[in-house]
Protein backbone atom coordinates (compact mmCIF):
# COMPACT_ATOMS: atom_id res chain seq x y z
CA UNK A 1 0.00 0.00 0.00
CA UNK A 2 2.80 2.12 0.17
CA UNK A 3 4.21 1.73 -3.14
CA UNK A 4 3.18 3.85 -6.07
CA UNK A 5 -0.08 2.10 -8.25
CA UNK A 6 1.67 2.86 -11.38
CA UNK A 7 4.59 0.47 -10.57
CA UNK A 8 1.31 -2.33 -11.02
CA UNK A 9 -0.03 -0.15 -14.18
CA UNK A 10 -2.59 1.67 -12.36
CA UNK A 11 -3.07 5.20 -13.29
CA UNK A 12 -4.13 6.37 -10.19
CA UNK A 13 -2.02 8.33 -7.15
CA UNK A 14 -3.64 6.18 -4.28
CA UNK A 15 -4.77 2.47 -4.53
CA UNK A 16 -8.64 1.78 -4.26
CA UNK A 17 -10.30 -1.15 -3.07
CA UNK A 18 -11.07 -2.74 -6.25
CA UNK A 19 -7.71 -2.06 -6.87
CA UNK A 20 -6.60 -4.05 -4.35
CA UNK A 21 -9.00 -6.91 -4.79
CA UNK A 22 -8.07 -7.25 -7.90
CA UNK A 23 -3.49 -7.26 -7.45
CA UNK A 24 -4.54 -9.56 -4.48
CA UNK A 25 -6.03 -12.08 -6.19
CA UNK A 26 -4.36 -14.53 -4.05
CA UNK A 27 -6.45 -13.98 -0.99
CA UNK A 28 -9.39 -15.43 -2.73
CA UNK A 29 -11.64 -12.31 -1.72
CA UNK A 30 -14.74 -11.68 -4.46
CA UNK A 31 -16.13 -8.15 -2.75
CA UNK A 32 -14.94 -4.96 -1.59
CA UNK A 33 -16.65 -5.48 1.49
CA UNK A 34 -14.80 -8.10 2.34
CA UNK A 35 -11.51 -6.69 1.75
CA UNK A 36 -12.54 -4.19 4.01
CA UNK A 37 -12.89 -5.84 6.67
CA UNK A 38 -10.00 -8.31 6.41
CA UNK A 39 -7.86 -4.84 6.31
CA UNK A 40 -10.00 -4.04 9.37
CA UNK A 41 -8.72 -7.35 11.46
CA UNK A 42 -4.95 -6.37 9.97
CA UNK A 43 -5.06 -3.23 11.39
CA UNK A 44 -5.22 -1.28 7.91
CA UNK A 45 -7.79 1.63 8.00
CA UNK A 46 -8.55 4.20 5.35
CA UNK A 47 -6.83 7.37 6.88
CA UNK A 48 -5.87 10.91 6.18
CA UNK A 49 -2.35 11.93 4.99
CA UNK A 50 -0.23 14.52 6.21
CA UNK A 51 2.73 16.44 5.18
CA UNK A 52 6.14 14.53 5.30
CA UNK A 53 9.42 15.16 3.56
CA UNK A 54 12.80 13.35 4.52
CA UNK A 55 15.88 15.16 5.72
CA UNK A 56 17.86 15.94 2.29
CA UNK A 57 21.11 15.47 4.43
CA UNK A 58 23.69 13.46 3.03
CA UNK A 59 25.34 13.85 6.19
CA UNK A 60 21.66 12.33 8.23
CA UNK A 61 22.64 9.00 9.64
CA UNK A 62 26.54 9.65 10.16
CA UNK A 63 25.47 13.30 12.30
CA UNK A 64 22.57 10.93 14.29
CA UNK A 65 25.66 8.23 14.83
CA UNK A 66 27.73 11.47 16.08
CA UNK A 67 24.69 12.42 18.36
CA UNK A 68 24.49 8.99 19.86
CA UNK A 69 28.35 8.86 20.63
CA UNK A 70 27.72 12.67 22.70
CA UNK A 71 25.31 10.96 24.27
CA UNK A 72 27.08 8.07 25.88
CA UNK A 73 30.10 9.76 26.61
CA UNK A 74 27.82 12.27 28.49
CA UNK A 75 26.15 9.34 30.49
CA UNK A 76 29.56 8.10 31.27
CA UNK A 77 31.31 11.42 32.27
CA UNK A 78 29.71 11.50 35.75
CA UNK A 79 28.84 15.14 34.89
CA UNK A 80 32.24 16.13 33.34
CA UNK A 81 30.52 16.49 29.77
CA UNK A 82 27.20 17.61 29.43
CA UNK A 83 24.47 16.80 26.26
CA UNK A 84 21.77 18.79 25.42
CA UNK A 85 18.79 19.20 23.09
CA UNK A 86 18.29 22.85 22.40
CA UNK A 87 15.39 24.71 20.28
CA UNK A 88 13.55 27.37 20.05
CA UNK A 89 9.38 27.86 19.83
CA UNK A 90 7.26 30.80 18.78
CA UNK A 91 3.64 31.46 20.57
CA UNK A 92 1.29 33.79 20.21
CA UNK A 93 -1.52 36.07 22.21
CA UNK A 94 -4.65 34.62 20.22
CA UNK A 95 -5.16 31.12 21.18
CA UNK A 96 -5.13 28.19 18.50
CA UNK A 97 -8.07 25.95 17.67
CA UNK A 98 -8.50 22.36 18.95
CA UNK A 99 -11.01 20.10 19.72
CA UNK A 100 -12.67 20.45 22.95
CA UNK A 101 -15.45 19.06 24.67
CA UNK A 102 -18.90 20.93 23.67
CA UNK A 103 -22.42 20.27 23.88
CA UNK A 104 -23.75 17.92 20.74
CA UNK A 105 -24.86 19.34 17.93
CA UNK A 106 -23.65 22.56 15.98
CA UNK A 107 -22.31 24.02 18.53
CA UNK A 108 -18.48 23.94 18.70
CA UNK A 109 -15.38 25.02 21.15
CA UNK A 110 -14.84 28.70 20.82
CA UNK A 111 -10.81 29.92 20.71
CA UNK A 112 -11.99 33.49 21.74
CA UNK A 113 -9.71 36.17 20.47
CA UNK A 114 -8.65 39.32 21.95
CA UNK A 115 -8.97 42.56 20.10
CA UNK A 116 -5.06 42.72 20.32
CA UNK A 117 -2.73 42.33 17.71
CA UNK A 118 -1.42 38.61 18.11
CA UNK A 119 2.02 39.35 19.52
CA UNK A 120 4.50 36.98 19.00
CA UNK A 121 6.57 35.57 22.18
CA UNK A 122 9.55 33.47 21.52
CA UNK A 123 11.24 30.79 24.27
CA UNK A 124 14.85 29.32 23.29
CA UNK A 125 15.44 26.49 25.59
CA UNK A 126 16.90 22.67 26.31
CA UNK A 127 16.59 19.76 27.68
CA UNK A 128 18.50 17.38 29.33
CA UNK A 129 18.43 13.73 27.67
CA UNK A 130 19.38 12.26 31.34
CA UNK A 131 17.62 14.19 33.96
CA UNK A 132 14.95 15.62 31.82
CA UNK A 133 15.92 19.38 33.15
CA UNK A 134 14.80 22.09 31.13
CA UNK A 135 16.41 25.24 31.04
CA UNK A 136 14.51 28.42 28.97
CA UNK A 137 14.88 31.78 27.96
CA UNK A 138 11.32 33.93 27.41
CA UNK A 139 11.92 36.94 24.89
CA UNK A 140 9.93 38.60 22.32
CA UNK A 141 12.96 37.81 19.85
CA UNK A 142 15.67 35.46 19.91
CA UNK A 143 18.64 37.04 18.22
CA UNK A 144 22.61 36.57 18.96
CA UNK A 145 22.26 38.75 22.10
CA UNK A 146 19.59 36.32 23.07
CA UNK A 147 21.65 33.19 22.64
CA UNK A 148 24.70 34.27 23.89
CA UNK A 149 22.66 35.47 27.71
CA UNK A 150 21.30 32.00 27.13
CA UNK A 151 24.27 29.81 26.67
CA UNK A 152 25.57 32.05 30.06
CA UNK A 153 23.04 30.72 31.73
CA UNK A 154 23.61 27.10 30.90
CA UNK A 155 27.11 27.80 31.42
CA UNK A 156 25.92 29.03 35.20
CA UNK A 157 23.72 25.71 35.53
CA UNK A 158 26.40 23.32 34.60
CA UNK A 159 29.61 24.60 36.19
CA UNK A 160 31.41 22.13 36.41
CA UNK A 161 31.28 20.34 32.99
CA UNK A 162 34.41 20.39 31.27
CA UNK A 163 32.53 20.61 27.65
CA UNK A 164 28.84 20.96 27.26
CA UNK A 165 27.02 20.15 23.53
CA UNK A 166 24.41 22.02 22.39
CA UNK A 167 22.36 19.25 20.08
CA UNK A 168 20.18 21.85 17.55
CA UNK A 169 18.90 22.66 14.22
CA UNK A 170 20.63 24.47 11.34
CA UNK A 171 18.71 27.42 12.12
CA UNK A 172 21.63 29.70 10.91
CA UNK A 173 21.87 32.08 13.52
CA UNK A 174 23.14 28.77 15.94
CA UNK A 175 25.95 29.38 13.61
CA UNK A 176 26.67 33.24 13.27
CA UNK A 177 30.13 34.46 13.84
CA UNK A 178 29.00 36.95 16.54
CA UNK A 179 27.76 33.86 18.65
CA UNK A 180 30.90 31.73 17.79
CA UNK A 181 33.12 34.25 19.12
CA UNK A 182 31.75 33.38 23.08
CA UNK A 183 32.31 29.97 22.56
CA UNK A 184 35.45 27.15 22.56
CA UNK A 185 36.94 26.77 19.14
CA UNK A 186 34.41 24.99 17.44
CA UNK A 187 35.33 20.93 16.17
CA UNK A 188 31.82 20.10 14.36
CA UNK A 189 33.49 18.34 11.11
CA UNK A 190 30.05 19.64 9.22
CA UNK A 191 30.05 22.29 6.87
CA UNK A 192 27.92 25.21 7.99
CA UNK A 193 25.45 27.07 6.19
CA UNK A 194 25.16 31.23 6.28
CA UNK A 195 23.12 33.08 4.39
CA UNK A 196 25.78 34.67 1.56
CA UNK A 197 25.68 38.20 2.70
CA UNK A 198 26.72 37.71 5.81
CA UNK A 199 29.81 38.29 7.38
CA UNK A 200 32.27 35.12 8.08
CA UNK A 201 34.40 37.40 10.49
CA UNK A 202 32.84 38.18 13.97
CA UNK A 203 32.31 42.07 14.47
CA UNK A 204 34.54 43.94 16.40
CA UNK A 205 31.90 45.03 18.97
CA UNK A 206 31.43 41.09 19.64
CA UNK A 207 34.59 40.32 20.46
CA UNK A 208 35.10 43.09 22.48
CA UNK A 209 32.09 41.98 24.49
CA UNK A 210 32.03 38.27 24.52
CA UNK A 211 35.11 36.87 23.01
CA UNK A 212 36.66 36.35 26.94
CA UNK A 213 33.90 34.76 27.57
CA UNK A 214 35.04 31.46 25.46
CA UNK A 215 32.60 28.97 27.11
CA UNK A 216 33.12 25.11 27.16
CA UNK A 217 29.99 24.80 24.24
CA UNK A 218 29.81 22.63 21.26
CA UNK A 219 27.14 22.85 18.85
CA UNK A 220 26.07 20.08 16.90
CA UNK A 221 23.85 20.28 14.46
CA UNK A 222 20.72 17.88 13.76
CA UNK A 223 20.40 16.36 10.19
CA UNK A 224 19.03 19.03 8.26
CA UNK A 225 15.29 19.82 7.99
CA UNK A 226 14.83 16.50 10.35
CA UNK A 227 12.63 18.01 13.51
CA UNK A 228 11.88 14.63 14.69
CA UNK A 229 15.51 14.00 15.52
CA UNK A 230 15.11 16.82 18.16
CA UNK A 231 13.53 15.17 21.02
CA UNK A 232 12.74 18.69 22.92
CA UNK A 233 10.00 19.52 19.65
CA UNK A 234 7.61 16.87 21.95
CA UNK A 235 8.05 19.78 24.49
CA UNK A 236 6.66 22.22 22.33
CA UNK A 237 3.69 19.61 21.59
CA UNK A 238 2.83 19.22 25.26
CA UNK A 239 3.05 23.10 25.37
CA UNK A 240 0.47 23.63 23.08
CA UNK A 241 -1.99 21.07 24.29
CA UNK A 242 -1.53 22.07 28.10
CA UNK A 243 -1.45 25.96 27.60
CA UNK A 244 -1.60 27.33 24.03
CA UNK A 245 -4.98 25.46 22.24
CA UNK A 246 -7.85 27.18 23.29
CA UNK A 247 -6.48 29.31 26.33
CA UNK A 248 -8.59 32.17 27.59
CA UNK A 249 -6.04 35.13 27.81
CA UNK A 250 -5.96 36.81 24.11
CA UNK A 251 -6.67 40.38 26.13
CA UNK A 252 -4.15 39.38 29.01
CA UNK A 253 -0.66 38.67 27.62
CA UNK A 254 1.13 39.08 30.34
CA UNK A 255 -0.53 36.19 32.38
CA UNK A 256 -0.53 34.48 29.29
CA UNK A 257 3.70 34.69 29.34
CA UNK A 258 3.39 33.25 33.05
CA UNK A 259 1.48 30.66 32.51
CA UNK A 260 3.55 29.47 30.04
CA UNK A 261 6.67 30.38 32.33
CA UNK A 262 4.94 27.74 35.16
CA UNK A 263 4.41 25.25 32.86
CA UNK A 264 8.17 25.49 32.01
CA UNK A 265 9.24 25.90 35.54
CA UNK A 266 7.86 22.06 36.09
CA UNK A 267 10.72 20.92 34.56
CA UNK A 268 13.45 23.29 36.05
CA UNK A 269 14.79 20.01 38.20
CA UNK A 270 14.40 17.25 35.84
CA UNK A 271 11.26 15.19 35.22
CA UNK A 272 11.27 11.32 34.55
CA UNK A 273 7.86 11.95 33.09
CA UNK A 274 9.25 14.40 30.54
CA UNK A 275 11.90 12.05 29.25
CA UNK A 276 9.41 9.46 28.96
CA UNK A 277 6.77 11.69 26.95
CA UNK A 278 9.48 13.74 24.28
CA UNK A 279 10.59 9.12 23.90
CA UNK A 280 14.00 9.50 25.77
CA UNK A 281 15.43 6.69 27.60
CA UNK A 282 14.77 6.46 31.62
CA UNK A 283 17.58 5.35 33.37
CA UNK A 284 16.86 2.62 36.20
C-alpha cells in the first residue's frame, strides 16, 4: 500500500479497493466489502495523509551516529561532559483551535480572540536527555544577544562540565560568527550554512564583548530539515496542548507569558515523566 499504483499499471495516485482486490487475487476475496474488513482485522484503515518530507542530508545518519556517541560519553562522564537538546518555539496572544469538549450538535469550542494584535513571544530552551531538566529563555525575539545570555546561563547551571554540547537545528543564527566568538573553538566536522551576505568574520563590537567569555559549548547540528531528531520539539507539543490550544487570555498577555513560564518551571529540576513523553530513555 505504500508503493506507487503505477509500478502495477494503475493510473491512479492512491490504490482503491477494487484495486486491491483485484493485485490480491491470491487472498481469494470476491467483494470490496470483504476486503474491508479483512484490512479491518490487519489493522489497515482508510486514513488521512499529512505532510512529510525526509531530511535531504547526506550527512543524516553519520550526524545521528555522532549524536548517539555525545550521548554516551555524556552518560559516562559522571557530569564532566554535558548533552543537550536545544530549540527554540514561537507562541502567540490569540489562542489556537483544537477540539474540545462541547455540547452535541452545531455548537463547537470557541478559541476566543482578543482585540489585540497577536504578539508573537519566543522561548529558546533545552533539555536534558538524562535528567529531563529544562532550562529556557522567554523573549519577544531570539537574536545573537539572546543566545549568547542563554548559553551564560547554561554555562551558570552546569559549572562544572568540562565541555557541554548544544544538540540543535541548522537554524543559521546557531551558527553566526557573533555567537561563535563566546564559545570554545568549534570541532563540528560539518560544513555550515550562512546566508551569503553575511559576514564570516565576527564584528569587532562582539569580540570586544564576549570573546573572553570562550565557554566550554559545542554545537552540533541535527540532520538538516529533520525536527523529529530533536527530542525537545515533543516539548513544544505538550506546550500547546496544556497551555496554548484554546487558552482564555488573548486580552491578558502578560498572564498568558506566566502561565507558560509555570508550565516550564515544572521541569526546572528534571522530570522522569518528561523524558518518557518527548521518547527519551529512563535510566533505572
Amino acid at each position: 500500500m505504500r508503493r506507487d499504483p503505477h509500478l502495477f499499471g494503475i493510473d491512479r495516485a492512491r490504490f482503491r479497493l477494487a484495486d486491491l482486490l483485484r493485485l490480491c487475487d491470491w487472498l481469494s476475496l470476491t467483494t470490496e466489502g470483504g476486503l474491508s474488513r479483512l484490512l479491518s482485522r490487519l489493522g489497515i484503515a482508510y486514513k488521512r495523509g499529512r505532510d512529510w518530507v525526509h531530511s535531504p542530508d547526506p550527512d543524516y545518519e553519520p550526524k545521528l551516529r555522532q549524536v548517539a556517541s555525545i550521548l554516551e560519553e555524556a552518560r559516562a562522564s559522571q557530569g564532566r561532559k554535558v548533552a543537550l537538546f536545544l530549540d527554540e518555539f514561537s507562541y502567540y496572544r490569540q489562542p489556537t483551535v483544537a477540539s474540545a469538549y462541547e455540547e452535541a450538535g452545531a455548537k463547537q469550542p470557541r478559541a476566543r480572540r482578543g482585540h489585540h494584535a497577536n504578539t508573537a513571544t519566543r522561548i529558546v530552551a533545552s533539555l536534558s536527555p538524562l535528567e529531563g531538566r529544562v532550562l529556557y529563555r522567554q523573549a519577544t525575539r531570539i537574536d545573537v544577544r539572546t543566545l549568547v545570555r542563554f548559553y551564560q546561563q547554561i554555562r551558570e547551571a552546569y559549572p562544572d562540565a568540562e565541555r557541554i554540547s548544544l544538540i540543535q537545528d541548522n537554524w543559521p543564527v546557531h551558527f553566526h560568527p557573533d555567537l561563535l566568538v563566546a564559545l570554545e573553538a568549534q570541532e563540528s566536522p560539518w560544513p555550515i550554512y550562512r546566508p551569503g551576505h553575511w559576514p564570516t568574520e565576527p564584528s569587532a563590537k562582539a569580540v570586544k564583548q564576549w570573546e573572553g567569555l570562550c565557554l566550554p559549548i559545542q554545537v552540533v547540528p541535527l540532520p538538516t530539515y529533520a525536527s523529529w531528531t530533536n527530542p525537545i520539539e515533543k516539548l513544544w507539543r505538550w506546550l500547546r496542548q496544556e497551555v496554548l490550544h484554546l487558552h482564555r487570555l488573548a486580552d491578558r498577555l502578560e498572564e498568558l507569558r506566566a502561565t507558560v513560564r509555570r508550565f516550564l518551571d515544572r521541569f526546572a529540576l528534571g522530570s522522569l515523566d518528561l523524558l518518557r513523553y518527548v521518547g527519551l530513555p529512563v535510566s533505572t
